[in-house]
Structures are given as C-alpha cells and as structure tokens.
N, C-alpha and C. Protein backbone atom coordinates (compact mmCIF):
# COMPACT_ATOMS: atom_id res chain seq x y z
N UNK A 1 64.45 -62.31 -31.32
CA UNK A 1 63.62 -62.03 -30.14
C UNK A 1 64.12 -62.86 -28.96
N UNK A 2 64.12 -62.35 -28.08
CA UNK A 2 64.51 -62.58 -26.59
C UNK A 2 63.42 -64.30 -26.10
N UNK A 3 64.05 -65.08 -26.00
CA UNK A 3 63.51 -66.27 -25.41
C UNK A 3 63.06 -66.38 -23.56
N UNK A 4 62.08 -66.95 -23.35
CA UNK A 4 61.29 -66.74 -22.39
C UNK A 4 61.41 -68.87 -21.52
N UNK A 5 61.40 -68.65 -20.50
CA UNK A 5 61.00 -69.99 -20.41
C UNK A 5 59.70 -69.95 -19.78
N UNK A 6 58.85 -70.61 -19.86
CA UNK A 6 57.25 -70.43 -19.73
C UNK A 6 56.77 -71.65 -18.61
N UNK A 7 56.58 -71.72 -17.53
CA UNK A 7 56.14 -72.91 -17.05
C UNK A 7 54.96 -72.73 -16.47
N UNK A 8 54.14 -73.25 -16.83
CA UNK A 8 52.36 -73.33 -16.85
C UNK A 8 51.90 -74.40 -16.09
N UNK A 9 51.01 -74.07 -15.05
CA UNK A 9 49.84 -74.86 -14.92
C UNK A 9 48.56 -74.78 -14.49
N UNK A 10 47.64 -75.50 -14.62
CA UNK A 10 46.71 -75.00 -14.21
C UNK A 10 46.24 -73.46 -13.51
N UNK A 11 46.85 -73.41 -12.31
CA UNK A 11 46.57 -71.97 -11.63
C UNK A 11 47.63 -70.86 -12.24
N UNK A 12 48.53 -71.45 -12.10
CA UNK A 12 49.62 -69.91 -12.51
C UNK A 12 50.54 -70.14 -14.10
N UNK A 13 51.24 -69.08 -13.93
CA UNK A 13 52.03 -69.27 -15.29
C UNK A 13 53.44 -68.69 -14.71
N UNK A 14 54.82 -68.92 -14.85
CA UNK A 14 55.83 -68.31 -14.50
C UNK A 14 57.05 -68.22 -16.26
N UNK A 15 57.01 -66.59 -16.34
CA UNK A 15 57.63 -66.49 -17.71
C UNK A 15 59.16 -65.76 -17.14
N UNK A 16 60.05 -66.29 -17.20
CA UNK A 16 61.21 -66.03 -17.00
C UNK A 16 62.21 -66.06 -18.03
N UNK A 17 62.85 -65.21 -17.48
CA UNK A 17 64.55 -65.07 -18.63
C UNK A 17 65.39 -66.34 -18.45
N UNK A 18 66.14 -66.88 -19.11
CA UNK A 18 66.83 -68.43 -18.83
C UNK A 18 68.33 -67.65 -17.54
N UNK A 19 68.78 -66.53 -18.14
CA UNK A 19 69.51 -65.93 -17.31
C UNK A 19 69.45 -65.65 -16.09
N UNK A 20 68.45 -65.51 -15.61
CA UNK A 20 67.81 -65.46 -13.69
C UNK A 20 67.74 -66.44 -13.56
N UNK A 21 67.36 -68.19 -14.34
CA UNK A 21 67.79 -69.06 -13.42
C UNK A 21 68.84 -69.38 -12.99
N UNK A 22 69.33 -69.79 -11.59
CA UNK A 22 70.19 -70.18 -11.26
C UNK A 22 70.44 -71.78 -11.25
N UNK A 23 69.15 -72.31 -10.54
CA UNK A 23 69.23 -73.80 -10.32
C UNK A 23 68.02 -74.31 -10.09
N UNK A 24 67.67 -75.35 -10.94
CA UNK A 24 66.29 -76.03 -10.23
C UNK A 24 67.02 -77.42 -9.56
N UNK A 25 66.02 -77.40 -8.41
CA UNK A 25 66.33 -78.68 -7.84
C UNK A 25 65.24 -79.48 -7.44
N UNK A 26 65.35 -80.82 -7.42
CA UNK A 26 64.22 -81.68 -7.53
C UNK A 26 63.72 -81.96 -6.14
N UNK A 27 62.46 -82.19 -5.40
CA UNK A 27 62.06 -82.76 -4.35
C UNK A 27 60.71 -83.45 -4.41
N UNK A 28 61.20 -85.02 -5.07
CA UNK A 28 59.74 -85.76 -5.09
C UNK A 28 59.10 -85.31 -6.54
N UNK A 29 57.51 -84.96 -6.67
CA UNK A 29 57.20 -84.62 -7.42
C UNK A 29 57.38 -83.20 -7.80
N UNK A 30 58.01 -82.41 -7.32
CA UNK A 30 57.92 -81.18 -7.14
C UNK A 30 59.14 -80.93 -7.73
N UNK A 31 59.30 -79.40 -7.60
CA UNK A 31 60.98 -78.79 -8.23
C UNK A 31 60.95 -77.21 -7.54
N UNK A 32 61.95 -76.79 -6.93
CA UNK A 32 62.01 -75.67 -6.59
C UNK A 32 62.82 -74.89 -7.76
N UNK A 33 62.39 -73.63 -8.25
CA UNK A 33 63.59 -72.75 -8.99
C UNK A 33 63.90 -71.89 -8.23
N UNK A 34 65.03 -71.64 -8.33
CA UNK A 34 65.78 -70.20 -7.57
C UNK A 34 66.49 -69.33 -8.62
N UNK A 35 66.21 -68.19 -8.46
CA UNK A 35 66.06 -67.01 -9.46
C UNK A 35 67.54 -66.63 -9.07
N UNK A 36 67.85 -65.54 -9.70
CA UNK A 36 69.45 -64.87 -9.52
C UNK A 36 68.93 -63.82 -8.16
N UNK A 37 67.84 -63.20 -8.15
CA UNK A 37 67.27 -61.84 -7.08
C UNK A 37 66.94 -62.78 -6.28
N UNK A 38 67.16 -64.07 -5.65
CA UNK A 38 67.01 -65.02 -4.33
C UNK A 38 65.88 -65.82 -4.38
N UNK A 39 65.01 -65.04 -5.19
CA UNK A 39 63.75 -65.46 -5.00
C UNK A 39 63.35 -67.13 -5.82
N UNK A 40 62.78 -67.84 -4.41
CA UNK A 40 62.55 -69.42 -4.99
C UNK A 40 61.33 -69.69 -5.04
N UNK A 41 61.21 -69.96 -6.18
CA UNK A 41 59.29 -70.85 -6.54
C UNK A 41 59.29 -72.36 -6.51
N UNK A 42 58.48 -72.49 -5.96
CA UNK A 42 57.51 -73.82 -5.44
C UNK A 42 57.24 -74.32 -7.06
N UNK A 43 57.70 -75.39 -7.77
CA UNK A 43 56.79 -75.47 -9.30
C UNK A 43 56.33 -76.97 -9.00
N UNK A 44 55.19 -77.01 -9.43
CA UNK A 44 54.55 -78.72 -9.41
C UNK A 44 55.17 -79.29 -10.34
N UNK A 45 56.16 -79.82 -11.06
CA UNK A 45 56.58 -80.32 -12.31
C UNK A 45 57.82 -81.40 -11.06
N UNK A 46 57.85 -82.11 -11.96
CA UNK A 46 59.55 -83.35 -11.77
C UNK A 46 60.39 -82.20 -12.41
N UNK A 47 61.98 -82.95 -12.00
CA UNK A 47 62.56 -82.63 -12.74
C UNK A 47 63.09 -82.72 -14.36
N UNK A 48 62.51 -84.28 -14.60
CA UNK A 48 62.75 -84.81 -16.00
C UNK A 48 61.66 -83.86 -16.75
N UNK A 49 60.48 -83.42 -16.11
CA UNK A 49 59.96 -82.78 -16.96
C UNK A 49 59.98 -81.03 -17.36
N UNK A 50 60.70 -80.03 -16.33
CA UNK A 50 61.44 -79.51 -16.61
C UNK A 50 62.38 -79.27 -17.65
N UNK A 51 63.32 -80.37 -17.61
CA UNK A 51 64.48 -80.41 -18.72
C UNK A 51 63.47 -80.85 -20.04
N UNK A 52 62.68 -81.19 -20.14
CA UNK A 52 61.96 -81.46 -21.39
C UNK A 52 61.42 -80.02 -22.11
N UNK A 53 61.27 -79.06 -20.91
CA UNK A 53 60.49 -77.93 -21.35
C UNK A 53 61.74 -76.77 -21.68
N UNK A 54 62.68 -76.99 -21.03
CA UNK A 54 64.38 -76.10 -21.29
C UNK A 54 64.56 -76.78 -22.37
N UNK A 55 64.65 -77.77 -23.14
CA UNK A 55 65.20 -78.12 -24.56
C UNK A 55 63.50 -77.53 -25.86
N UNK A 56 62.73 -77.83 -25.49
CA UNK A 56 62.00 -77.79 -25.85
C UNK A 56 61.17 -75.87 -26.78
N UNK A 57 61.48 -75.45 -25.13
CA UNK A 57 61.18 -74.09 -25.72
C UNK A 57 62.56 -73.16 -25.64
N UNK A 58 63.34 -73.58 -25.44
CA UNK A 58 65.12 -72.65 -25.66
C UNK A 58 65.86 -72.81 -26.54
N UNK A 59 65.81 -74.43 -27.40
CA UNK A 59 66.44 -74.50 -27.97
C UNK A 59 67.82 -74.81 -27.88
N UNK A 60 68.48 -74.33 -28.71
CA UNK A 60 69.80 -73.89 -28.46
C UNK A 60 70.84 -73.45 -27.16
N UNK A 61 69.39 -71.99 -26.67
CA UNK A 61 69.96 -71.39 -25.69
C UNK A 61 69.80 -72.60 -24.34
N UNK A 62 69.11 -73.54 -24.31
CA UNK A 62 68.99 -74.48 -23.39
C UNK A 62 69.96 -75.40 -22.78
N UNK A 63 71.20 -75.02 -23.84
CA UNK A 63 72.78 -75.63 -23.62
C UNK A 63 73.46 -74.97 -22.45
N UNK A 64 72.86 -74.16 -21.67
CA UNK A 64 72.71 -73.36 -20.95
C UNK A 64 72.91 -73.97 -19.85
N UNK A 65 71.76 -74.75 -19.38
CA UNK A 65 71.48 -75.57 -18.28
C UNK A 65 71.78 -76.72 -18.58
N UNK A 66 72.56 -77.51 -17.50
CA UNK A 66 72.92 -78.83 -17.36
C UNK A 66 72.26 -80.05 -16.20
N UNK A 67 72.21 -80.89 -16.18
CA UNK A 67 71.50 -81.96 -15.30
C UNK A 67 72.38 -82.53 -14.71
N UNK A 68 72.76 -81.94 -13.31
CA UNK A 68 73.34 -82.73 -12.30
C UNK A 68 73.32 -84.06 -11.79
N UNK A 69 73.12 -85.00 -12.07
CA UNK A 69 72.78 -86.28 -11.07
C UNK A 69 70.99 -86.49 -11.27
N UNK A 70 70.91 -86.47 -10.26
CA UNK A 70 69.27 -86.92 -10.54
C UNK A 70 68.54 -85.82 -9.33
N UNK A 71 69.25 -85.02 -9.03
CA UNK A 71 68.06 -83.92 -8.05
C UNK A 71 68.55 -82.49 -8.89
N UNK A 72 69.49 -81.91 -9.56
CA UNK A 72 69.68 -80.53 -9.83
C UNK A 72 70.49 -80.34 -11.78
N UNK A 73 69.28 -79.53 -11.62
CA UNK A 73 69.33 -78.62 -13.07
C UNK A 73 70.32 -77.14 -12.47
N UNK A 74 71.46 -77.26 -13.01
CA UNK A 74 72.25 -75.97 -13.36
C UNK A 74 72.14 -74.90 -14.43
N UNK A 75 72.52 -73.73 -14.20
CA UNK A 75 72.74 -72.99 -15.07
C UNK A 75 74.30 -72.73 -15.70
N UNK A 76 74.90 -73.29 -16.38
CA UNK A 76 76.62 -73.10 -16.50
C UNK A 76 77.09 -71.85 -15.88
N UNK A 77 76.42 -70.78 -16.52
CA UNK A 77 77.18 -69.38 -16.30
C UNK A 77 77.18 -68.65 -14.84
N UNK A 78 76.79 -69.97 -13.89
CA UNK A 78 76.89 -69.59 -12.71
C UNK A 78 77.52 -70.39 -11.83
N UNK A 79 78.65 -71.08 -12.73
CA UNK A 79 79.32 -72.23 -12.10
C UNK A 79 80.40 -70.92 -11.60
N UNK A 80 80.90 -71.51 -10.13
CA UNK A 80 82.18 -70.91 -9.65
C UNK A 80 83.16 -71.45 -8.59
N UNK A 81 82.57 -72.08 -8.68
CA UNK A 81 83.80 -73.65 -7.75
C UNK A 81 82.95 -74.69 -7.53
N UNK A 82 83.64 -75.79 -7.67
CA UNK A 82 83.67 -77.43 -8.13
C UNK A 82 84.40 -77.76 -6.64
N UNK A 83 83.84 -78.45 -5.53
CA UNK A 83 84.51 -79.18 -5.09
C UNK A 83 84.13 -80.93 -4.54
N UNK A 84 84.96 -82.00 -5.37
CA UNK A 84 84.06 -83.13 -5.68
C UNK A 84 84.46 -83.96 -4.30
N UNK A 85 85.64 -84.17 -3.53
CA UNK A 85 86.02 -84.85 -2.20
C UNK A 85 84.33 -84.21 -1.45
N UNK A 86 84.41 -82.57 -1.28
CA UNK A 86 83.36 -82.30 -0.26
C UNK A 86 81.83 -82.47 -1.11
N UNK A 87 82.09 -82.42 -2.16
CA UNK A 87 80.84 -82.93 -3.04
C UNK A 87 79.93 -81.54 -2.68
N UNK A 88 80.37 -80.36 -2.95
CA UNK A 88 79.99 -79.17 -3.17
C UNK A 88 80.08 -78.40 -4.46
N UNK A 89 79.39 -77.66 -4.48
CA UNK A 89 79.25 -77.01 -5.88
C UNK A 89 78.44 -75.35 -5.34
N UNK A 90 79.52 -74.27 -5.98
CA UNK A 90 78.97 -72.97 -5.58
C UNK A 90 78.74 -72.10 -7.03
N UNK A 91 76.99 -71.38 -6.66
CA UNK A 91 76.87 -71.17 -8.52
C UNK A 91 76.57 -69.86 -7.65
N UNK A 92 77.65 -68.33 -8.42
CA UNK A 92 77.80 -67.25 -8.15
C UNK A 92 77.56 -66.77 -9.22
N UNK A 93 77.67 -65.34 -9.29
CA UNK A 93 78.06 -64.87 -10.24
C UNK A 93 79.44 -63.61 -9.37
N UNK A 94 79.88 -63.66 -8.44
CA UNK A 94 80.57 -62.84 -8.01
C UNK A 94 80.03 -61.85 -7.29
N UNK A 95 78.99 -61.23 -7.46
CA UNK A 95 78.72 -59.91 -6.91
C UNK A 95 76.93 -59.90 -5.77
N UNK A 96 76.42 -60.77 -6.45
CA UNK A 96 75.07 -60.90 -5.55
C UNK A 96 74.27 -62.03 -5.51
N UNK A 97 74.68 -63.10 -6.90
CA UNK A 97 74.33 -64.22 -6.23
C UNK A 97 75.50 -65.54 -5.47
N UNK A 98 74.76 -66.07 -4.79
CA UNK A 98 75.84 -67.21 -4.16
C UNK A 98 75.30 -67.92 -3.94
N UNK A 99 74.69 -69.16 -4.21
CA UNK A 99 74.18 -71.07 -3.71
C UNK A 99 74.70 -71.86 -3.58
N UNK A 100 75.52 -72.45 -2.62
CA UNK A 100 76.08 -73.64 -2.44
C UNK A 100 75.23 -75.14 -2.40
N UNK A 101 75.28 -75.50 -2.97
CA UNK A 101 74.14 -76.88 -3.24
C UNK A 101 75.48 -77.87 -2.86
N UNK A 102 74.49 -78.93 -2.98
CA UNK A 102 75.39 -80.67 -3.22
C UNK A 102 75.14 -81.29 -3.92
N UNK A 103 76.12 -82.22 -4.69
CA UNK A 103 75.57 -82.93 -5.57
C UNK A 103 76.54 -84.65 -5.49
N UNK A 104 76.37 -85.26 -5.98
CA UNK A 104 77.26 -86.39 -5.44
C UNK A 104 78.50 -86.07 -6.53
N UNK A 105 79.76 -87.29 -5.64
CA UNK A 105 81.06 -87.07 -6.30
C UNK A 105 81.03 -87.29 -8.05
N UNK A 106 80.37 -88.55 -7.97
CA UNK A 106 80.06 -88.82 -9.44
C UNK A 106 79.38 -87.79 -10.38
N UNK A 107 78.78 -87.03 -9.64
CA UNK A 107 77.94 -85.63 -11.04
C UNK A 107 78.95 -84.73 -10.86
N UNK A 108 79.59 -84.27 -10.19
CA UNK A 108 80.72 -83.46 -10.05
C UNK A 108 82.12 -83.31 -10.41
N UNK A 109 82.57 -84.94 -10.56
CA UNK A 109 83.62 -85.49 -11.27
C UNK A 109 83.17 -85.23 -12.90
N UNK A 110 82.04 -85.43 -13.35
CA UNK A 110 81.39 -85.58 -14.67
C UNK A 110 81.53 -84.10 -15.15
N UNK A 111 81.36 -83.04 -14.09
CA UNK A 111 81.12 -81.86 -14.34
C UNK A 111 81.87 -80.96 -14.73
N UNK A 112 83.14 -81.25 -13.81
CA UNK A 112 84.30 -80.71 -13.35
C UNK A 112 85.05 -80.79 -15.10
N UNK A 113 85.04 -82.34 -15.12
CA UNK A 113 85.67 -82.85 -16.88
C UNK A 113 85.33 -82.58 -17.60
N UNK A 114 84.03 -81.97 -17.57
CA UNK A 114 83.32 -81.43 -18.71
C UNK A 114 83.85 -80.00 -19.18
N UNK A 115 84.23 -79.06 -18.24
CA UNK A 115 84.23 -78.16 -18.46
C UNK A 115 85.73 -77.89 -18.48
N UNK A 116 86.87 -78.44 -18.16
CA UNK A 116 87.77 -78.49 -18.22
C UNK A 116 88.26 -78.74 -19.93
N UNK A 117 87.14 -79.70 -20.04
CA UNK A 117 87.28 -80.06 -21.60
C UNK A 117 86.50 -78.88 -22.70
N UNK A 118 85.71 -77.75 -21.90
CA UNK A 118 85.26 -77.25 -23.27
C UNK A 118 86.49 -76.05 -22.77
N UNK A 119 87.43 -75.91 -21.98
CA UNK A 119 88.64 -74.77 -21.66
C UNK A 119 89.16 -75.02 -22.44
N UNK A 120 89.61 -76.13 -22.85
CA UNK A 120 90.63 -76.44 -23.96
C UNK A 120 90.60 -76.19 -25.10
C-alpha cells in the first residue's frame, strides 16, 4: 500500500504523497512545505520535528528526504544542480518544477559528496 505522510494538528490535517514534496524549510517555529504543483503550506511544526514524523511514518521510503544544514529538508529525487562557491541548490524535476533555495557551503559540500559517493 501506497504510504502517505500525515501532518496533523489541532485544526487541520495535511495527507500527502512523499513524491510532491519538494522541500520543507524551516522559519522559527514554523516550516513551510512546497509541493511539486507550487503550492506552499504554512505547517506549525519545527523542523526537527518534521524529520521525526518522515522517519517515523515512511520508513524506509523516508531515505527519500535529506536534512540540509539546519533550515531545509530535501527531497533527493529533485536534486538538479549543486552549486557550493554560490551556495545554491536547484530541486527540478526538468519539466514543471524548479526551486532554487540556499543552503550554506558546508551542507552543500556534505551533499554534493554524498551523492557523488552513492554514483559510484
């Protein structure tokens, strides 16, 4: 069966595919998600607690998303250029989504090696 990520609170509930996320990013107590169709939700959660709820209810499939630095949750399969001098990072998929975020040199250097190393 198809896995859901579920984030609940009090007033609302948001049940999403792990595949439409693109990126959560942290602000304060808060976390914005941005979907693959553009669309960004407001979520009351941190980010540490987020990533508690992606390992938690995905599992496996939660290898998915990675933790940038200390403001941004990635989705891998929407990595599409690494650049660590300008300390940019663009998560596409080629055809309709595109986010250029920032992240510092150090999460990007980390990132860059990482994935270079699972090419091999």
């Amino acid at each position: 069966m198809k896995k859901f990520l579920i984030i609940s609170t009090s007033n609302d509930l948001v049940r999403i595919a792990p595949e439409r996320v693109v990126y959560i990013s942290s602000d304060g107590n808060y976390s914005t998600l941005v979907q693959a169709d553009g669309e960004m939700r407001m979520l009351s959660f941190q980010l540490g607690q987020l990533e508690r709820l992606i390992v938690s209810q995905l599992g496996s499939e939660g290898n998915t998303f990675i933790r940038i630095g200390k403001s941004l949750i990635i989705n891998r399969s929407y990595i599409y250029y690494i650049n660590v001098t300008k300390q940019r990072l663009v998560l596409s998929d080629i055809t309709t989504v595109n986010h250029s975020v920032s992240a510092s040199r150090e999460a990007l250097k980390q990132l860059k090696e990482l994935l270079e190393k699972e090419a091999k």
